[in-house]
C-alpha atoms as a PDB file:
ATOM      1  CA  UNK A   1      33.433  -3.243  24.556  1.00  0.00           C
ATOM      2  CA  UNK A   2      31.403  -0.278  23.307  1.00  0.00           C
ATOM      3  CA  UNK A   3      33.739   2.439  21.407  1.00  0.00           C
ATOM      4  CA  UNK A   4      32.494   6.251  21.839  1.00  0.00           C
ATOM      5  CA  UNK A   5      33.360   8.858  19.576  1.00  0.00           C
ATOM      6  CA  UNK A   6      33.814  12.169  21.462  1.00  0.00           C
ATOM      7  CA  UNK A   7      33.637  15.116  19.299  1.00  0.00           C
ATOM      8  CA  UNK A   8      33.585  18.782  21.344  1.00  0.00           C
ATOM      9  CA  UNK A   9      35.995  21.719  20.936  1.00  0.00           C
ATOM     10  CA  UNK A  10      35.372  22.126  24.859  1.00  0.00           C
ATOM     11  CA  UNK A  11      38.317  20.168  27.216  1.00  0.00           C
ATOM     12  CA  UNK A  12      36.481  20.085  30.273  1.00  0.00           C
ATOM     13  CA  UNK A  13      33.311  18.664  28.395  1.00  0.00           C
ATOM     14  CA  UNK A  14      35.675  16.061  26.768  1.00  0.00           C
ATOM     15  CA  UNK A  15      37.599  15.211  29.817  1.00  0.00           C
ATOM     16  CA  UNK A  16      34.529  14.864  31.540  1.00  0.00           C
ATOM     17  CA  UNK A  17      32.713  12.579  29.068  1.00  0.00           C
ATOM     18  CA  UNK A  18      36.175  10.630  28.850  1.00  0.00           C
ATOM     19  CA  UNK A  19      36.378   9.579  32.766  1.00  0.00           C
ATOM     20  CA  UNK A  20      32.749   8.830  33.162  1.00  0.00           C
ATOM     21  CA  UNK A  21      32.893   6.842  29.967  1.00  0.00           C
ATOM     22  CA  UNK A  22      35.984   5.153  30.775  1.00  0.00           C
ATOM     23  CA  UNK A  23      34.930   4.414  34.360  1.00  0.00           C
ATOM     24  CA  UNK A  24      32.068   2.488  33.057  1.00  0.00           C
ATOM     25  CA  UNK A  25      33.996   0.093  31.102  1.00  0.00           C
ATOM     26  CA  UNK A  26      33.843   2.293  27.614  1.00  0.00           C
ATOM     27  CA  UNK A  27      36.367   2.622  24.807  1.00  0.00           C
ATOM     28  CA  UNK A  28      36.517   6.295  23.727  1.00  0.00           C
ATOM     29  CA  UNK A  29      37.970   8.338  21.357  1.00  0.00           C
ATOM     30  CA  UNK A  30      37.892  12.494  21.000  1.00  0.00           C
ATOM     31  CA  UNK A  31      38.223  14.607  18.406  1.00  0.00           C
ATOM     32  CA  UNK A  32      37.580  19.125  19.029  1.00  0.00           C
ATOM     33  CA  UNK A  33      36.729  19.648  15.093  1.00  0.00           C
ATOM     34  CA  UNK A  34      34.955  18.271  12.156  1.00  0.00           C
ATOM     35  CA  UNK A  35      37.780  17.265  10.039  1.00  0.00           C
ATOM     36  CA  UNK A  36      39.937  15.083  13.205  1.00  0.00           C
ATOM     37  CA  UNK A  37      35.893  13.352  13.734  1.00  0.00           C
ATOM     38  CA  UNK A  38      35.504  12.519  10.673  1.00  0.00           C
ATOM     39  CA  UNK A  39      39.080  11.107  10.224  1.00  0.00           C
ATOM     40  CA  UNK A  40      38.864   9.103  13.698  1.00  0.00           C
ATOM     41  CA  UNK A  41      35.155   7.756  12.194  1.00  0.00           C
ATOM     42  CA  UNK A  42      37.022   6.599   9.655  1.00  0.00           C
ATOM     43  CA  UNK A  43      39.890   4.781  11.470  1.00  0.00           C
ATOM     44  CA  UNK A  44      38.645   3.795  14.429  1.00  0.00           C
ATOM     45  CA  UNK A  45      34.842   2.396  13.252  1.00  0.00           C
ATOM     46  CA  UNK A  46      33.093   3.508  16.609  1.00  0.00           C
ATOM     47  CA  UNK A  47      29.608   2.188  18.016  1.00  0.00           C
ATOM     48  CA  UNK A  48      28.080   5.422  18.827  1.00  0.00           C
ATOM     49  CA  UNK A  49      29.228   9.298  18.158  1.00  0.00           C
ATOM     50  CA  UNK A  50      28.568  11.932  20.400  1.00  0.00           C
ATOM     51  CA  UNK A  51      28.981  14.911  18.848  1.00  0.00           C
ATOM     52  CA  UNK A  52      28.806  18.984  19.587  1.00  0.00           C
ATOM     53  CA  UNK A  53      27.388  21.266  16.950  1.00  0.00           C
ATOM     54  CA  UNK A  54      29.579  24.251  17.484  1.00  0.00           C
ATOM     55  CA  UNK A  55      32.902  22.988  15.874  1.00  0.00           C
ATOM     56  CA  UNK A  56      36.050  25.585  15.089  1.00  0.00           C
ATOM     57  CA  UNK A  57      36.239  24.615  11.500  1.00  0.00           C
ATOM     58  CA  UNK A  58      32.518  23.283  10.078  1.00  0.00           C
ATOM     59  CA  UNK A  59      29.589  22.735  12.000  1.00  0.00           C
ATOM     60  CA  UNK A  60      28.185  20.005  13.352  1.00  0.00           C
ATOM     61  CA  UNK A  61      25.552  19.449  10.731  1.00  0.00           C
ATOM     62  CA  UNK A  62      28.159  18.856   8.166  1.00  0.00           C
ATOM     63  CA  UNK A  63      30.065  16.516  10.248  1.00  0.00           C
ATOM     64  CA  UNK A  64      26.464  14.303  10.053  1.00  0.00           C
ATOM     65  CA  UNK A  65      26.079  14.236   6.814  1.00  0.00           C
ATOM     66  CA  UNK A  66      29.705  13.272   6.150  1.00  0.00           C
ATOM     67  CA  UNK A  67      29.186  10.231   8.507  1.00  0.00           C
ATOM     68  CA  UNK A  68      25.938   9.740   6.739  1.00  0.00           C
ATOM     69  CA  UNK A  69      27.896   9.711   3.628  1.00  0.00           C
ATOM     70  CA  UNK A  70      29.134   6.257   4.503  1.00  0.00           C
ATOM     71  CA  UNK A  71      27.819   5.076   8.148  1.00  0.00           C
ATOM     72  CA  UNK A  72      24.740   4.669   9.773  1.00  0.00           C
ATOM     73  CA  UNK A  73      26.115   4.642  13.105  1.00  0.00           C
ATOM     74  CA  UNK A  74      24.316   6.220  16.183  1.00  0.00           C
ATOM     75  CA  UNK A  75      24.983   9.560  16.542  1.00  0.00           C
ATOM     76  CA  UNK A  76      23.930  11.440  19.867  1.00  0.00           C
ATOM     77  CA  UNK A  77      24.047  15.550  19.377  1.00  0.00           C
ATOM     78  CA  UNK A  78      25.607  17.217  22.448  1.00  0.00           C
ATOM     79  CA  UNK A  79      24.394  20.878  21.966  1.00  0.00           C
ATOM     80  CA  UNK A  80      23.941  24.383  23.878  1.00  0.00           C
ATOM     81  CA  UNK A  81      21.934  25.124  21.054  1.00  0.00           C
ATOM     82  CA  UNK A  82      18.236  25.015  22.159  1.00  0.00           C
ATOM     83  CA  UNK A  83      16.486  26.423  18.970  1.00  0.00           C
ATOM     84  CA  UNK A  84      13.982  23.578  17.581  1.00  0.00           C
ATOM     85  CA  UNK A  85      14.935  24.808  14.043  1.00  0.00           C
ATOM     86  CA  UNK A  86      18.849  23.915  14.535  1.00  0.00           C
ATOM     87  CA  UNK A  87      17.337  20.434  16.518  1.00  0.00           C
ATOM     88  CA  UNK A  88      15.016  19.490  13.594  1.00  0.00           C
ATOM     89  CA  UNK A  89      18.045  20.278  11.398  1.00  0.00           C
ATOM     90  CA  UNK A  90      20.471  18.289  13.504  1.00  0.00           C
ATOM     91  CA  UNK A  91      17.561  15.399  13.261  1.00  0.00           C
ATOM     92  CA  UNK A  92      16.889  15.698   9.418  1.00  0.00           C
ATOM     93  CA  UNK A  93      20.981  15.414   8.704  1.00  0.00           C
ATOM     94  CA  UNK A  94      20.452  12.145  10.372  1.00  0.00           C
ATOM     95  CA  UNK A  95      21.486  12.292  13.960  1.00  0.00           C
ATOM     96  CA  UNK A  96      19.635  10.092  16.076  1.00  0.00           C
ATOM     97  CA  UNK A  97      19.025  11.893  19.469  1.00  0.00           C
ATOM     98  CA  UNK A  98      19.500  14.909  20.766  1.00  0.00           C
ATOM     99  CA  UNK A  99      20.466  16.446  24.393  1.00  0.00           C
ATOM    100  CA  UNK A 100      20.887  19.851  25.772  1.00  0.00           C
ATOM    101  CA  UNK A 101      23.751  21.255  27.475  1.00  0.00           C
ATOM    102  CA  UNK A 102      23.856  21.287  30.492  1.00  0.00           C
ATOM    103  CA  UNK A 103      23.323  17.743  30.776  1.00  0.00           C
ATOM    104  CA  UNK A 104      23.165  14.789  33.246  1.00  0.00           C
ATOM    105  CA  UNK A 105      25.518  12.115  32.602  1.00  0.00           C
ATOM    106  CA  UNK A 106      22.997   9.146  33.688  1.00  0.00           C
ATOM    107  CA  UNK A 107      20.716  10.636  31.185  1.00  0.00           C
ATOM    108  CA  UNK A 108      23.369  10.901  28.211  1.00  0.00           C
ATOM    109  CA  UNK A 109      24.308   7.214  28.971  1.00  0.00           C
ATOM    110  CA  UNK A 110      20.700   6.031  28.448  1.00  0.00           C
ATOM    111  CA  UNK A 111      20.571   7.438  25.349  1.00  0.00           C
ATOM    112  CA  UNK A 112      23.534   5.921  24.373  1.00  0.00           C
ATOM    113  CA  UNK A 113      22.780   2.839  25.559  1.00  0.00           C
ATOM    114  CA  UNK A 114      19.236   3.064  23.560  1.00  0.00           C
ATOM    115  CA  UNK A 115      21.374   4.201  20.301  1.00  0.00           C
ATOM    116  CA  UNK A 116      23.555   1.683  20.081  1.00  0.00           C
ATOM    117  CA  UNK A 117      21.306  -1.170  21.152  1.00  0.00           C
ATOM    118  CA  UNK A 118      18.717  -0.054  18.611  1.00  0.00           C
ATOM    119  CA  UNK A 119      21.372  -0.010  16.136  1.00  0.00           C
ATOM    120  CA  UNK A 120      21.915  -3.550  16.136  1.00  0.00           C
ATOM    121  CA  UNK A 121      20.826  -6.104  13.268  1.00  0.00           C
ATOM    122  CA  UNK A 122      17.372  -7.569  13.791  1.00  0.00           C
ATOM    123  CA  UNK A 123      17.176 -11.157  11.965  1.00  0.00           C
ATOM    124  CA  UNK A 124      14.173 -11.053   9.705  1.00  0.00           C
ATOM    125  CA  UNK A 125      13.383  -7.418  10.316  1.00  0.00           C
ATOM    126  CA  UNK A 126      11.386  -7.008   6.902  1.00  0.00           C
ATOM    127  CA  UNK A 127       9.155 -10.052   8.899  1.00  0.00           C
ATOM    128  CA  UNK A 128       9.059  -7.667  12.255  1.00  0.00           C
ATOM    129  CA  UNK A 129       6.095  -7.731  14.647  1.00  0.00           C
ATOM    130  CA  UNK A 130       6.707  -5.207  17.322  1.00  0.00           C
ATOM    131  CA  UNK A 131       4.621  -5.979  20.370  1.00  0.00           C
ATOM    132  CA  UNK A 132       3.701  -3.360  23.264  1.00  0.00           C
ATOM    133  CA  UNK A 133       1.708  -4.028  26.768  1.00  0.00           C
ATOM    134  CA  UNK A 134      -1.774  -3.755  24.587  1.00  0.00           C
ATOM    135  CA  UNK A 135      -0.852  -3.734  20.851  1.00  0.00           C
ATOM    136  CA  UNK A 136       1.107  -5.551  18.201  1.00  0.00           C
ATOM    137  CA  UNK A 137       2.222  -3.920  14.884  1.00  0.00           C
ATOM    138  CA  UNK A 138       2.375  -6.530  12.295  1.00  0.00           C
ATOM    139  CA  UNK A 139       4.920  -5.086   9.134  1.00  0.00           C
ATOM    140  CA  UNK A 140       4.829  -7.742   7.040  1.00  0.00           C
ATOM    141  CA  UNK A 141       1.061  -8.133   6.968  1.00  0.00           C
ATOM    142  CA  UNK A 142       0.220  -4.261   7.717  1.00  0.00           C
ATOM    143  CA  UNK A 143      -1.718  -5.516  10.489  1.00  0.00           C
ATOM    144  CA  UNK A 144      -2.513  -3.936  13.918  1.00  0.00           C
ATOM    145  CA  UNK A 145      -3.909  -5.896  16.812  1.00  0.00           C
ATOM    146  CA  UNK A 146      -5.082  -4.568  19.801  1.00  0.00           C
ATOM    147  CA  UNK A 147      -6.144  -6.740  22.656  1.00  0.00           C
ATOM    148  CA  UNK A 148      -7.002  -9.363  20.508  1.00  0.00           C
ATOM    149  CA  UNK A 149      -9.014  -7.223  18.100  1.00  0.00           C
ATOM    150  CA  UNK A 150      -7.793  -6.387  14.440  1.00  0.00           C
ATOM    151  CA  UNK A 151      -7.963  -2.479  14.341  1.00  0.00           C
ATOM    152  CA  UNK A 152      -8.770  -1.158  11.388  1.00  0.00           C
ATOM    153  CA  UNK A 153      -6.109   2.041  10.163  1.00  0.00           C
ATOM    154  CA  UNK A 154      -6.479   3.958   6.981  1.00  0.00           C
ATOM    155  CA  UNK A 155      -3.320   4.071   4.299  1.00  0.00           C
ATOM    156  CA  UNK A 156      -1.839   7.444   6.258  1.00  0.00           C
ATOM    157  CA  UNK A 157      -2.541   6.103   9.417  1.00  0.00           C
ATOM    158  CA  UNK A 158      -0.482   2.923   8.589  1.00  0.00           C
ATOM    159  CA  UNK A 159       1.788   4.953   6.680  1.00  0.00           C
ATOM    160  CA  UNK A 160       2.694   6.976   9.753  1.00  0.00           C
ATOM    161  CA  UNK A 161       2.566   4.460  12.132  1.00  0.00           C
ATOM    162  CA  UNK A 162       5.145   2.257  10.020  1.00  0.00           C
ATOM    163  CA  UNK A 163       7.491   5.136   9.907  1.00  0.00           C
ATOM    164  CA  UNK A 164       7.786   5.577  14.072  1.00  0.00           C
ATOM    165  CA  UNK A 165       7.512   1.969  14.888  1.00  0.00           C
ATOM    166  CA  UNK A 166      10.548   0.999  12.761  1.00  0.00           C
ATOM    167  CA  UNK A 167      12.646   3.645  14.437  1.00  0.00           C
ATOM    168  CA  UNK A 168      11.341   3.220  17.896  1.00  0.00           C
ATOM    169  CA  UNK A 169      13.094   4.899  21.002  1.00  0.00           C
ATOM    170  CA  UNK A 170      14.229   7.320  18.155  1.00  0.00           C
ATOM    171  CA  UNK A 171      13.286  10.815  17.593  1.00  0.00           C
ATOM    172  CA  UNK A 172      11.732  11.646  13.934  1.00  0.00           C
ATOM    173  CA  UNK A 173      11.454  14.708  13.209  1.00  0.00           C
ATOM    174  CA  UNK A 174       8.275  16.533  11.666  1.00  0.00           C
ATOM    175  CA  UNK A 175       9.664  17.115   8.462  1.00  0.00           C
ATOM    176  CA  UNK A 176      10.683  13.999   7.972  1.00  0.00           C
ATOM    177  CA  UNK A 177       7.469  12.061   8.864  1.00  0.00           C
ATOM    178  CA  UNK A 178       5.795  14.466   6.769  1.00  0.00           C
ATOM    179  CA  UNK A 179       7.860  13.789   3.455  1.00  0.00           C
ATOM    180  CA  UNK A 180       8.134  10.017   3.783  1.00  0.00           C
ATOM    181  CA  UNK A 181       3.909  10.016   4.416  1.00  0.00           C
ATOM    182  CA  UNK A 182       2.555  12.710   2.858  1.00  0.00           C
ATOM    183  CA  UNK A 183       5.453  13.545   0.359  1.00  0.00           C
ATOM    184  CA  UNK A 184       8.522  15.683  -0.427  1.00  0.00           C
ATOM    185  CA  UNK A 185       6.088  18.967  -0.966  1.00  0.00           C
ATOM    186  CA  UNK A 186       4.929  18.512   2.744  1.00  0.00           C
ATOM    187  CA  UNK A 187       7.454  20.635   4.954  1.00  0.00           C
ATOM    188  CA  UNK A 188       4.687  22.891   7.418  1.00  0.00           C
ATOM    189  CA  UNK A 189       1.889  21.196   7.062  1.00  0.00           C
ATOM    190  CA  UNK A 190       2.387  20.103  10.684  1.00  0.00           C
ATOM    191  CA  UNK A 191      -1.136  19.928  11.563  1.00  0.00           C
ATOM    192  CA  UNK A 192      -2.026  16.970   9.778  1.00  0.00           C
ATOM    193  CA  UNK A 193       0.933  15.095  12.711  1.00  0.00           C
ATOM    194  CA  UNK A 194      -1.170  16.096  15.291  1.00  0.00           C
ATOM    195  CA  UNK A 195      -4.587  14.930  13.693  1.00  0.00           C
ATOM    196  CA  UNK A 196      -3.232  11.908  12.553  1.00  0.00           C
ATOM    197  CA  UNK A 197      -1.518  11.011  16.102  1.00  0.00           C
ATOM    198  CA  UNK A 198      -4.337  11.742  17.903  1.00  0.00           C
ATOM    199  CA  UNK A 199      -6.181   9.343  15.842  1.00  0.00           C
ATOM    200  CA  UNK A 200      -3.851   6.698  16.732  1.00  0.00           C
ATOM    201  CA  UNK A 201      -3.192   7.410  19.855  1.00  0.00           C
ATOM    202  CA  UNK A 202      -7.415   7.147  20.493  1.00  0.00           C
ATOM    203  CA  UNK A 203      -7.023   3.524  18.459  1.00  0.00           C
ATOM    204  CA  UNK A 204      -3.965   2.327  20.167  1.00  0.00           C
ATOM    205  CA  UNK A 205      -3.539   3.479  23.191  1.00  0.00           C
ATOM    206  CA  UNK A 206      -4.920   2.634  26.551  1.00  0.00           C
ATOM    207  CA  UNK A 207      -4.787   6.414  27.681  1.00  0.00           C
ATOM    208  CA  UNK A 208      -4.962   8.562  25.185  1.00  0.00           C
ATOM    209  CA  UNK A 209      -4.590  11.642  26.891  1.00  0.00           C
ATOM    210  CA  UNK A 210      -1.588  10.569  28.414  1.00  0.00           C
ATOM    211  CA  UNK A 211      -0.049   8.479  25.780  1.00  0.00           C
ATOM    212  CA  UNK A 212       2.934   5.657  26.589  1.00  0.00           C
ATOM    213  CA  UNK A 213       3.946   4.827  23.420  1.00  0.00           C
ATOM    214  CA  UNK A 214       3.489   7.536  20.999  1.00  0.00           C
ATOM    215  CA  UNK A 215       5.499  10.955  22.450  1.00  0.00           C
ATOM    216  CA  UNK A 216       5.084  13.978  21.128  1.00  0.00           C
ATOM    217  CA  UNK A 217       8.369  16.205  21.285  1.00  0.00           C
ATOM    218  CA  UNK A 218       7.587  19.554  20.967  1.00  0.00           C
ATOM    219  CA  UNK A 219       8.297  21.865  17.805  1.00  0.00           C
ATOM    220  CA  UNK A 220      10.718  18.825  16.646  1.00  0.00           C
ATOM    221  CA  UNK A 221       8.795  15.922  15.968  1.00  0.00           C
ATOM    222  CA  UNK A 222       7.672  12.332  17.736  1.00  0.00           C
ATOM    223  CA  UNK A 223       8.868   9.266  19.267  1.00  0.00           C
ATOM    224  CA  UNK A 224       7.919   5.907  19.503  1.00  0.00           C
ATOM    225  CA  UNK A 225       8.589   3.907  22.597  1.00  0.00           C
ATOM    226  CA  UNK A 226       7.490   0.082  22.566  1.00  0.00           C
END
């Protein structure tokens, strides 16, 4: 059985969370501050975390990056706050999703679902190809394939495209794509992400107006889906 970390200073969020959870066959766990999540992390080893960013005693942020101290398991922020800045933060700490409040349960239980399934060990993952409907992304080789057709990519474009399609379903964040490709001077240089996507997106895929695999989330960053 899946074990869910609930971490909200809210009761009627957590008590709601808790039935729905527990109605669908999930283990949970709850915690209303940073220092009782982190301690119930540590004791109880759960699959996924679900966790508010307004805490009474340390934000939400912190909580992260004590989990990332040690963990890498899926954490899914549960926040009112709507400010891309505190998202992209929330992202760059190393949560792996993020949903608004108010929320819709079935939505919240896909990405869990996604999380934790994405979370789990991949046998030869260094010797990955990732396939789509009309591509496949070679790693080991650094080759692309499309319809049967090498496609040629410059270094960034691989570069970037290496970075989303080993995280895929997973939001990365701007800042992030543009340190690992670009390097750790890159912060706003956010127009180079949108020249380089639309040059893969016009090499990859089969619409590039309307892209399937390559999502743009505004003013936080983008998301590969296979």
């Amino acid at each position: 059985m899946t074990r869910v970390l609930v971490v909200d200073d809210e009761p009627q969020i957590v008590r709601a969370l808790v039935i729905n959870l527990k109605a669908r066959s999930y283990e949970v766990d709850s915690a209303h501050d940073g220092a009782s999540a982190l301690a119930a992390a540590a004791a109880r080893h759960p699959d996924v975390v679900v966790l508010d960013l307004g805490l009474p005693d340390m934000d939400g942020v912190e909580v992260i990056r004590g989990l990332r101290g040690w963990t890498r398991v899926p954490i899914i922020v549960l926040s009112a706050r709507h400010a891309s800045d505190e998202k992209v933060e929330a992202l760059d700490a190393g949560a792996d999703d993020y949903v608004t409040k108010p929320f819709g349960m079935d939505e919240l239980l896909a990405r869990m679902r996604a999380a934790v399934r994405r979370a789990e060990p991949v046998a030869g993952e260094d010797d990955a190809q990732i396939a789509t409907a009309t591509f496949t992304v070679d790693l080991a080789a650094k080759k692309v394939n499309r319809d049967g057709v090498d496609v040629r990519l410059t270094p960034t474009e691989w570069h970037l495209l290496e970075v989303l399609v080993r995280n895929p379903g997973r939001l990365v964040s701007q800042t992030r794509l543009l340190q690992e490709v670009w390097g750790p001077a890159y912060h706003k240089e956010t127009n180079y992400l949108r020249v380089y996507l639309a040059q893969l997106r016009r090499k990859l895929e089969a619409d590039p107006s309307h892209p399937r695999h390559f999502i743009t989330e505004p003013g936080m960053g983008y998301r590969f889906e296979p």
